[in-house]
Protein backbone atom coordinates (compact mmCIF):
# COMPACT_ATOMS: atom_id res chain seq x y z
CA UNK A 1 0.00 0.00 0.00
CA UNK A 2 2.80 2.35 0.92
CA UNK A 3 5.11 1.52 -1.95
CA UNK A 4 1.92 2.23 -4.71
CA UNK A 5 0.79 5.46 -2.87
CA UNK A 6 3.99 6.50 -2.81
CA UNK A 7 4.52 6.76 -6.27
CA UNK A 8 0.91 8.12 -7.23
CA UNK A 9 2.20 10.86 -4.64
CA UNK A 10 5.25 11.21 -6.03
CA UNK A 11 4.33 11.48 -9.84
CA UNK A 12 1.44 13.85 -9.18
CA UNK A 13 3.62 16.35 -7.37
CA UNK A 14 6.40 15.95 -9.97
CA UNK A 15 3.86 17.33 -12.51
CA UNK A 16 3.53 20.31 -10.49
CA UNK A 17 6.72 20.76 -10.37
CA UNK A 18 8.04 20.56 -14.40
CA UNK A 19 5.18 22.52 -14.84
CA UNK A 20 6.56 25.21 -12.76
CA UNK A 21 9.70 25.34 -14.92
CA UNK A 22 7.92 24.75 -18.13
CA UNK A 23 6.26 28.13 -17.75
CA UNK A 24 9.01 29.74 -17.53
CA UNK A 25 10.32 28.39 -20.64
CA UNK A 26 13.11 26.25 -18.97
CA UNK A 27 14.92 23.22 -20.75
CA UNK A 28 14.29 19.41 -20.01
CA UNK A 29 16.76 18.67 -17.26
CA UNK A 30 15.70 21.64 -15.67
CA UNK A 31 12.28 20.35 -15.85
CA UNK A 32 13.34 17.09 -14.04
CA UNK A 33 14.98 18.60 -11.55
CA UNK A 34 12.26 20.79 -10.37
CA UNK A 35 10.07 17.72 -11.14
CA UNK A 36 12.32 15.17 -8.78
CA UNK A 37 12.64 18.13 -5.69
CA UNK A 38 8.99 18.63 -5.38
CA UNK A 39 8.02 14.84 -6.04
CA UNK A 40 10.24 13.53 -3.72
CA UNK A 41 11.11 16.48 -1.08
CA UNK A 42 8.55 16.08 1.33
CA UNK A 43 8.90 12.46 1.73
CA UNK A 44 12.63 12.97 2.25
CA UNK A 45 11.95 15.04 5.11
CA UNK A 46 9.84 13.15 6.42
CA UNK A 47 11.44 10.56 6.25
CA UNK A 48 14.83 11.96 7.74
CA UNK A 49 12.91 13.36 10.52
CA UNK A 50 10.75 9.71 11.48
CA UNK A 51 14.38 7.39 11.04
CA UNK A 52 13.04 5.70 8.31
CA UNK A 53 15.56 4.90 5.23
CA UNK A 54 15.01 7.17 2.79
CA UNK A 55 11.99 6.04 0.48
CA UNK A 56 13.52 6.91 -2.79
CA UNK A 57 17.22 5.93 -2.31
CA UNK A 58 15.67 2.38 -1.90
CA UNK A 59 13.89 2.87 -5.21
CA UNK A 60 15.35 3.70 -8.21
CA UNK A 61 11.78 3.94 -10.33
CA UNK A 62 11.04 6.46 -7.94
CA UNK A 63 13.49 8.95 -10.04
CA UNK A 64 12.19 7.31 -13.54
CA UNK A 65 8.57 8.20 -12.24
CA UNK A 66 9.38 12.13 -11.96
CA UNK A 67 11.30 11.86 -15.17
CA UNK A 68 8.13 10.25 -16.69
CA UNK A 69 6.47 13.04 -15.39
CA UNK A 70 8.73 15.78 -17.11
CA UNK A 71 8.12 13.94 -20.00
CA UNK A 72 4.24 14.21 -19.81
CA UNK A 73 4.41 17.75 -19.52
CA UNK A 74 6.75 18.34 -22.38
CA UNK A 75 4.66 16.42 -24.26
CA UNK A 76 1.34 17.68 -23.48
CA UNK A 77 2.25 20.75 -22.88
CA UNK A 78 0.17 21.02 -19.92
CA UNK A 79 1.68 24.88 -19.15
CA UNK A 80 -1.24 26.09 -21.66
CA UNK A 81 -3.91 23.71 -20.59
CA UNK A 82 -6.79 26.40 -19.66
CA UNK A 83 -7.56 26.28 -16.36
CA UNK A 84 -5.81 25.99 -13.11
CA UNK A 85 -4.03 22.58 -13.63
CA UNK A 86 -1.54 23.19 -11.50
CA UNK A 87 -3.67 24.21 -8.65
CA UNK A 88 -5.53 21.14 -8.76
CA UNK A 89 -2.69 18.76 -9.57
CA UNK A 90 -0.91 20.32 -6.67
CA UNK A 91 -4.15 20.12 -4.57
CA UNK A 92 -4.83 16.00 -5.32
CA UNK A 93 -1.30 15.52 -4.34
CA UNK A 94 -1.42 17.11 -1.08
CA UNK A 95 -4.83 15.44 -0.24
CA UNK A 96 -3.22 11.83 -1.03
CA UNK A 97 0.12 13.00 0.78
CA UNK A 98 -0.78 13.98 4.09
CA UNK A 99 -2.75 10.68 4.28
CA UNK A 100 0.19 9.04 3.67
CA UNK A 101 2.51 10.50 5.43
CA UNK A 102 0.57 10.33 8.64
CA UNK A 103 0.22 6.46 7.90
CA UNK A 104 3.94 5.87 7.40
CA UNK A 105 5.04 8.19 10.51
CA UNK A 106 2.35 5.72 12.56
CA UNK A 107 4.06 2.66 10.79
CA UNK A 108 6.95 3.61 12.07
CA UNK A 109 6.38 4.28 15.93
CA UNK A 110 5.86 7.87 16.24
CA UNK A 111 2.89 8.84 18.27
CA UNK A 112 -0.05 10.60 17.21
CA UNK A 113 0.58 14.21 17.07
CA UNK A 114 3.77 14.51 15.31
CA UNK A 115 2.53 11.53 12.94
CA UNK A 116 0.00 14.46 11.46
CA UNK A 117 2.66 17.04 11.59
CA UNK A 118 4.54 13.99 9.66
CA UNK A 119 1.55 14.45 7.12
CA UNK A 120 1.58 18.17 6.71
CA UNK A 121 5.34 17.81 6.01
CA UNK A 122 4.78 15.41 3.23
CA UNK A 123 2.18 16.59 1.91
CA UNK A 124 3.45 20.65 1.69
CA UNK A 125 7.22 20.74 1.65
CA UNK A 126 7.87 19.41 -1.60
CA UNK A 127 5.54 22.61 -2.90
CA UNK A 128 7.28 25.16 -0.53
CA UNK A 129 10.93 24.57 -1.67
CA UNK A 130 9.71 24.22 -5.60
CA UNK A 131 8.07 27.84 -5.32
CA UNK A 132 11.26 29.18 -3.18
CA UNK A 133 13.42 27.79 -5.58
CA UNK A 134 11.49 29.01 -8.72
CA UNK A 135 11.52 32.70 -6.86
CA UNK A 136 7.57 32.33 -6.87
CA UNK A 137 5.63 33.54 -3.80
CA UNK A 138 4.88 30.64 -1.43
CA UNK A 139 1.59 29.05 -1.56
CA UNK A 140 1.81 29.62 2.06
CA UNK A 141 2.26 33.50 1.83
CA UNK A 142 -0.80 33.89 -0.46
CA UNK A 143 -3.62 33.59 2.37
CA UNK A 144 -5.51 30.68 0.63
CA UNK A 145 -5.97 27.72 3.03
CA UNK A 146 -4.13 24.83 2.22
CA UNK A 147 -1.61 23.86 5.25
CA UNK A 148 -4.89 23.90 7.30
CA UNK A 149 -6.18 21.28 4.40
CA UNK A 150 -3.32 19.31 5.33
CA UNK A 151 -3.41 19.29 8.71
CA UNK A 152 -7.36 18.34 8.66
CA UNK A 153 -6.90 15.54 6.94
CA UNK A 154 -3.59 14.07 8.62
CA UNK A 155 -5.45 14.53 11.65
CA UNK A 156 -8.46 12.63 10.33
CA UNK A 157 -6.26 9.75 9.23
CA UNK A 158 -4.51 9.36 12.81
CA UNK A 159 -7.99 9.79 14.20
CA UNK A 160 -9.85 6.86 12.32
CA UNK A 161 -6.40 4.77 12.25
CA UNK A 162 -4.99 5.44 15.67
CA UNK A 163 -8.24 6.08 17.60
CA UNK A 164 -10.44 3.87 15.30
CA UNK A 165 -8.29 1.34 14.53
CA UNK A 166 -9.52 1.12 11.20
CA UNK A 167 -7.67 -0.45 8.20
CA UNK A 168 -5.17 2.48 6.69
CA UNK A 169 -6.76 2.30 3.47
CA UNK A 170 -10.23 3.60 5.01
CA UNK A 171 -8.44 5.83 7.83
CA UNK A 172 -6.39 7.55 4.65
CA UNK A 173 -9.32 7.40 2.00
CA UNK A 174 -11.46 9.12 4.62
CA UNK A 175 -8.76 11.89 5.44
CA UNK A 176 -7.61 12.30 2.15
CA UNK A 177 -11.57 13.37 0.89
CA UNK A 178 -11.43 15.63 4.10
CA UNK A 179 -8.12 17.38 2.67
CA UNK A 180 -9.27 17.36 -0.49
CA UNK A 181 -12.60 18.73 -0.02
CA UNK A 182 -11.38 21.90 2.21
CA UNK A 183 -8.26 22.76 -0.47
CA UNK A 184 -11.08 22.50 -3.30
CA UNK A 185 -13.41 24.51 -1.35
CA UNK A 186 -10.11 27.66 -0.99
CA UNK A 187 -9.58 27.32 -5.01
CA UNK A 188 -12.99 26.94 -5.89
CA UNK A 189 -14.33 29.41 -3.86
CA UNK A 190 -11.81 31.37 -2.17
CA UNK A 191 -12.21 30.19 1.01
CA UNK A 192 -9.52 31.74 3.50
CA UNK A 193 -9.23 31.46 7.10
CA UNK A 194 -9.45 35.18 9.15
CA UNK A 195 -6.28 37.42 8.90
CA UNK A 196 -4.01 38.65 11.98
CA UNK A 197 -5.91 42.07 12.93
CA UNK A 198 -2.19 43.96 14.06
């Protein structure tokens, strides 16, 4: 379960991320790299941080998955698909992500609270350091919700799996619709949570 969720995480995030550098009219390698950090950063971290071995190094398709991914967007040319593709893209993969990571961080020992913190991690830093390193403004500095989409469904996953003791295909379904739902709900409608009044 881990190992195929892993790479449906993994490939839908690497989209994001060659289509970040396709925009700006960068070259294929380029394209891969931006696709590999944001496919694969989160899960390092999180990784790193729960002493797990590092899910990729273990792996080798995990690299030929972002580099199918580059591919798809240079062939598709997904940076003028109408729309918000990468909005989307990027908001499936953190729904499935902080599901996971929450599952794996449980797998692994850590108790319940930093296992959805685990979750948030996977599911967001991959997009933080692609939009710092593309010299974009962060997702998180543009006041829609979407950490808070993460953490609601981590913490619905270690709910249903910790507290429930449900199988971790429900527990993650279940919090993955949660995180879903709320980050559709911010693009579709705009939904942001109230400002600091300083």
């Amino acid at each position: 379960m881990f190992l195929a969720l892993d790479f449906v995480g993994v490939f839908i995030f690497a989209v994001t991320g060659a289509l970040v550098a396709a925009r700006v009219r960068q070259d294929f390698v380029t394209c891969a790299f931006f696709a590999g950090m944001t496919g694969m950063g989160g899960g390092t971290i999180r990784d790193l941080l729960i002493g797990a071995p590092v899910f990729w190094m273990g792996h080798g398709w995990f690299i030929a998955v972002c580099l199918l991914a580059t591919l798809a967007v240079w062939v598709l040319r997904t940076d003028q698909w109408p729309g918000k593709p990468l909005r989307w893209l990027d908001a499936i993969g953190l729904s499935a992500y902080c599901a996971f990571g929450s599952l794996k961080a449980l797998s692994f020992g850590v108790d319940p609270i930093p296992a959805v913190v685990m979750g948030v991690i996977t599911a967001t830093f991959g997009g933080v350091i692609r939009d710092v390193v593309a010299g974009q403004p962060s997702i998180l500095m543009q006041r829609e919700i979407y950490v808070t989409a993460a953490i609601a469904g981590a913490t619905v996953t270690v709910l249903l799996s910790a507290a429930g003791n449900l199988n971790g295909w429900i527990a993650g379904t279940a919090g993955a619709a949660i995180a879903l739902i709320i980050r559709a709900g911010a693009i579709a409608r705009g939904w942001k949570l109230p400002i600091h009044p300083g």
